[in-house]
Protein backbone atom coordinates (compact mmCIF):
# COMPACT_ATOMS: atom_id res chain seq x y z
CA UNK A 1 -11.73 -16.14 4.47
CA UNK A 2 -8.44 -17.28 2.06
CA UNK A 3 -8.87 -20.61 3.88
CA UNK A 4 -12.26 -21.06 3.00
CA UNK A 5 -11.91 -20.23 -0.42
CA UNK A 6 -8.90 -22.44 -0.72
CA UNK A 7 -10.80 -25.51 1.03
CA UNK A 8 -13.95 -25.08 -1.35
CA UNK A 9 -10.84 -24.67 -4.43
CA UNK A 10 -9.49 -28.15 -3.26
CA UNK A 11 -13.20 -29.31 -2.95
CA UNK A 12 -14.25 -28.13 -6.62
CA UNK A 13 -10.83 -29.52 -7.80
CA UNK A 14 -11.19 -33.30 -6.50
CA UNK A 15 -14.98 -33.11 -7.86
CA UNK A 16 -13.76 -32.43 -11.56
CA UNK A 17 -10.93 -34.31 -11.17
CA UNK A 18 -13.11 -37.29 -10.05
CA UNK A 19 -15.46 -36.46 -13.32
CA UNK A 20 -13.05 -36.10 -15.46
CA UNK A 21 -11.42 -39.53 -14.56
CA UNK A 22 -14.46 -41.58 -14.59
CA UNK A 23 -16.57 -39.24 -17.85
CA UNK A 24 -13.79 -38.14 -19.72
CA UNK A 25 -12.98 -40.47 -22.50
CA UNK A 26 -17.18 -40.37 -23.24
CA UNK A 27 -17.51 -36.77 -23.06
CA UNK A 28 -18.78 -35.10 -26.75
CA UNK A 29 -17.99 -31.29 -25.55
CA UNK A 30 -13.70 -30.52 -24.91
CA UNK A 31 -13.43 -28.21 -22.83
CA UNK A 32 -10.27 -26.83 -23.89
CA UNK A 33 -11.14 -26.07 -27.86
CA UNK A 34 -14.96 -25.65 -27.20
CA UNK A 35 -15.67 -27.69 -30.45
CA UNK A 36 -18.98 -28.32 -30.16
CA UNK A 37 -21.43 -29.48 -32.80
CA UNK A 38 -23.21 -26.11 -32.14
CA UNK A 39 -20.11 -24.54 -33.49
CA UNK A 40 -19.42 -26.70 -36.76
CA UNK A 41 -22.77 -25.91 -37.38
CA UNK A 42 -22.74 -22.15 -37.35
CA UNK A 43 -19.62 -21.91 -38.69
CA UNK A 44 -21.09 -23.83 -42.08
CA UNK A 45 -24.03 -21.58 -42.10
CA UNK A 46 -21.29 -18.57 -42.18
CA UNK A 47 -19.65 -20.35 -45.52
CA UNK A 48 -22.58 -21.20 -47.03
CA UNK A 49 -24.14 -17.73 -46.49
CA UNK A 50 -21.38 -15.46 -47.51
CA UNK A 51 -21.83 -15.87 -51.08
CA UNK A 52 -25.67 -16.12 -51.80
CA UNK A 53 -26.74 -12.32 -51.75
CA UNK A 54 -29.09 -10.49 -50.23
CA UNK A 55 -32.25 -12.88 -49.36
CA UNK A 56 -29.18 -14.71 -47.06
CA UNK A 57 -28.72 -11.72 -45.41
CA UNK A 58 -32.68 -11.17 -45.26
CA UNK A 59 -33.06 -14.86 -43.57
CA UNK A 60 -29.62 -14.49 -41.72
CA UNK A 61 -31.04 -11.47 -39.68
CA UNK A 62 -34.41 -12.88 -38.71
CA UNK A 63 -32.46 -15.89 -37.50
CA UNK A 64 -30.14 -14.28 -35.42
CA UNK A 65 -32.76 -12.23 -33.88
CA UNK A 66 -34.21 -15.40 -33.27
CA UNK A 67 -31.49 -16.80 -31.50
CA UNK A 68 -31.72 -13.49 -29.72
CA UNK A 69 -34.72 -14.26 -28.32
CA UNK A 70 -33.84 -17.12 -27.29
CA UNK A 71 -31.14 -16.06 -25.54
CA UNK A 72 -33.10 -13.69 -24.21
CA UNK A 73 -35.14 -16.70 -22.29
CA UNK A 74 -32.75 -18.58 -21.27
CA UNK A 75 -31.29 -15.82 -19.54
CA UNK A 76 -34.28 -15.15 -17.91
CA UNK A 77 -34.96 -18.40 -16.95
CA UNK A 78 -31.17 -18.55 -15.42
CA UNK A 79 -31.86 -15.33 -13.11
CA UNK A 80 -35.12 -16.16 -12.30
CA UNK A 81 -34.24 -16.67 -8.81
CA UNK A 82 -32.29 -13.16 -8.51
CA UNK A 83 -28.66 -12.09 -9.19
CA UNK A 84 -27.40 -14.68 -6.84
CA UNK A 85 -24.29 -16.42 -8.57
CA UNK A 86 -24.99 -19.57 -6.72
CA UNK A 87 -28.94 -19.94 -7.54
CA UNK A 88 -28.11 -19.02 -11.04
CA UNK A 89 -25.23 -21.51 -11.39
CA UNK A 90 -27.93 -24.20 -9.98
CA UNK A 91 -30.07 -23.43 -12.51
CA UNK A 92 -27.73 -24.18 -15.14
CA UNK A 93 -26.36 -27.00 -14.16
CA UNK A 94 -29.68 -28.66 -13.50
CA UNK A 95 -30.67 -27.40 -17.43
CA UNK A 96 -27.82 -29.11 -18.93
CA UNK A 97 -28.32 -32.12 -16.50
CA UNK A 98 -32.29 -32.21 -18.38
CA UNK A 99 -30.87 -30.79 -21.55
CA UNK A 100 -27.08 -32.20 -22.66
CA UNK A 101 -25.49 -33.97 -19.32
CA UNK A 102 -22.09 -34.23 -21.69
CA UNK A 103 -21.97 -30.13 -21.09
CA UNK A 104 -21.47 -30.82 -16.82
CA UNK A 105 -19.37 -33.97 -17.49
CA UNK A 106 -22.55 -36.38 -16.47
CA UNK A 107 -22.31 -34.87 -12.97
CA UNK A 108 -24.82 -36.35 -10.62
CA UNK A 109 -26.66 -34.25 -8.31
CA UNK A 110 -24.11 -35.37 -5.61
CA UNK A 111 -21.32 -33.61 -7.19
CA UNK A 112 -23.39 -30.93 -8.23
CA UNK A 113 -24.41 -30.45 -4.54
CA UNK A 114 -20.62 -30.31 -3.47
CA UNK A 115 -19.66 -27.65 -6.26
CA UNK A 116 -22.82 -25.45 -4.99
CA UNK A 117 -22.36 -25.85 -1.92
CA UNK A 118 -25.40 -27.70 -0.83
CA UNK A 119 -26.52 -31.66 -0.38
CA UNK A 120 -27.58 -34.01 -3.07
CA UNK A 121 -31.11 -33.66 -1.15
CA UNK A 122 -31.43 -29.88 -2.11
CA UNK A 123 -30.85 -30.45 -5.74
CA UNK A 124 -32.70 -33.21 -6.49
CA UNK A 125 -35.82 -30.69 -4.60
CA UNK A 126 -34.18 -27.81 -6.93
CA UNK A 127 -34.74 -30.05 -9.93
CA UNK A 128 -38.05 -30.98 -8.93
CA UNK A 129 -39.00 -27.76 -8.37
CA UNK A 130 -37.29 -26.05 -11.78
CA UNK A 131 -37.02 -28.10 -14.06
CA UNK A 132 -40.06 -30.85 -13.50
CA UNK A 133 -42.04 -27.78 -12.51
CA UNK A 134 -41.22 -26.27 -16.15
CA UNK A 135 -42.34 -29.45 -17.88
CA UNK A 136 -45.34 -30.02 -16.13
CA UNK A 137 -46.38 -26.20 -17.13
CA UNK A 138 -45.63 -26.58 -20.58
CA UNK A 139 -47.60 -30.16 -20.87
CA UNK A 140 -50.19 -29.63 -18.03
CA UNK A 141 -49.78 -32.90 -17.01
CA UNK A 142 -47.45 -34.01 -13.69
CA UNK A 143 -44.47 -36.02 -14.69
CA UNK A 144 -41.91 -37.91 -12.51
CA UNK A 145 -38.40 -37.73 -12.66
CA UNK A 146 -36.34 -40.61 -13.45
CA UNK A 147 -36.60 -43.71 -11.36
CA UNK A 148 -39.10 -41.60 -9.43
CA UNK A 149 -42.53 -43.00 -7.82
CA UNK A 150 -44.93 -41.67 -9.27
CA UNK A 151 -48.06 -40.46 -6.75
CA UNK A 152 -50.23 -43.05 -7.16
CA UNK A 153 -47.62 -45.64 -5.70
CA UNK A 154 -46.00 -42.63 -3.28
CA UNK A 155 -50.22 -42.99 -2.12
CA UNK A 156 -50.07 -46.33 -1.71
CA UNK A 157 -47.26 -46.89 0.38
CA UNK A 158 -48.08 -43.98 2.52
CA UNK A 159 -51.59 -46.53 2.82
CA UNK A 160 -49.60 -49.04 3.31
CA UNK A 161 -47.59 -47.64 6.15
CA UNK A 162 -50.35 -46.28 8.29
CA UNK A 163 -50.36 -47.99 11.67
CA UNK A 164 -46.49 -49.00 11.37
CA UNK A 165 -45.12 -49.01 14.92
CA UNK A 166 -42.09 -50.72 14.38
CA UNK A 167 -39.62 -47.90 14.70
CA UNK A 168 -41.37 -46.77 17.90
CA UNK A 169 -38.67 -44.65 19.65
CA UNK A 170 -36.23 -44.33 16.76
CA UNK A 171 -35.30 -48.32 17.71
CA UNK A 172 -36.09 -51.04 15.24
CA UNK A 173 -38.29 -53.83 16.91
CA UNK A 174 -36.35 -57.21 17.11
CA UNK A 175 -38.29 -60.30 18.05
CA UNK A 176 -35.68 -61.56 19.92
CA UNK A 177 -32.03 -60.34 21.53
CA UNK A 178 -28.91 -62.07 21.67
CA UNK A 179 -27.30 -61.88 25.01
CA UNK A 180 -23.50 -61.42 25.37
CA UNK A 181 -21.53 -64.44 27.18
């Protein structure tokens, strides 16, 4: 079991290492401090409200039950799958991918697949399925991801393939053969 964990370490390690080297310079969120704009932001609404009196503190606790709320959501939305660290941490990631892709270092779903545990296949269904699936609820209409085909044209080649023979076998055709001297 150590040696497991130590291989998927080692794996984890060369993915970030990887992202770092290639994302780092262009990356708005440090890891290390956490200075975020997020945080500038609350900490000025904290100076600007500790003086004003009490309609501040009024407004100050509406808004934080707000953000409550919200939080509220978003952890629902994480552990909508279950309690299973690995789903949840999919979730995420693919959020931040949609949301701020500076948060997971601009990681593609390749490198997302290798941190979960699982191809760059089953994310990009994972995404299709969350987070495309969320969108098209919340505008009723069905939306493609990027550099996607959308299914009109996914109709039309499927059309356009019908009667295709060429692979027959798993071999590609060839119209003629070169023969070894």
């Amino acid at each position: 079991m150590s040696e497991e964990r130590d291989a998927y370490e080692m794996e984890v390690h060369k993915v970030m290492q990887r992202l770092w080297q290639r994302e780092g310079e262009n990356l708005t969120v440090n890891a290390v401090d956490l200075n975020t704009p997020l945080v500038r932001l609350l900490q000025r609404e904290r100076e600007e409200t500790g003086a004003a009196g009490l309609d501040v503190e009024i407004e100050t606790e509406l808004r934080d039950d707000e953000r409550r709320k919200t939080l509220r959501v978003l952890l629902d939305f994480l552990g909508a799958d279950g309690p299973y660290p690995t789903k949840m941490l999919a979730r995420l990631y693919l959020l931040c991918d949609a949301a701020s892709p500076d948060h997971i270092w601009r990681m593609n779903l390749a490198e997302m697949g290798r941190l979960l545990g699982c191809t760059r296949a089953a994310m990009q269904a994972r995404r299709d399925r969350i987070i495309l699936g969320m969108v098209e609820e919340s505008t009723g209409r069905r939306v493609t991801a990027a550099n996607g085909k959308s299914a009109s044209a996914r109709d039309t080649y499927r059309k356009g393939k019908l009667g295709n023979n060429c692979r027959r076998g798993g071999k590609r055709a060839t119209q003629f053969s070169i023969k070894p001297n």
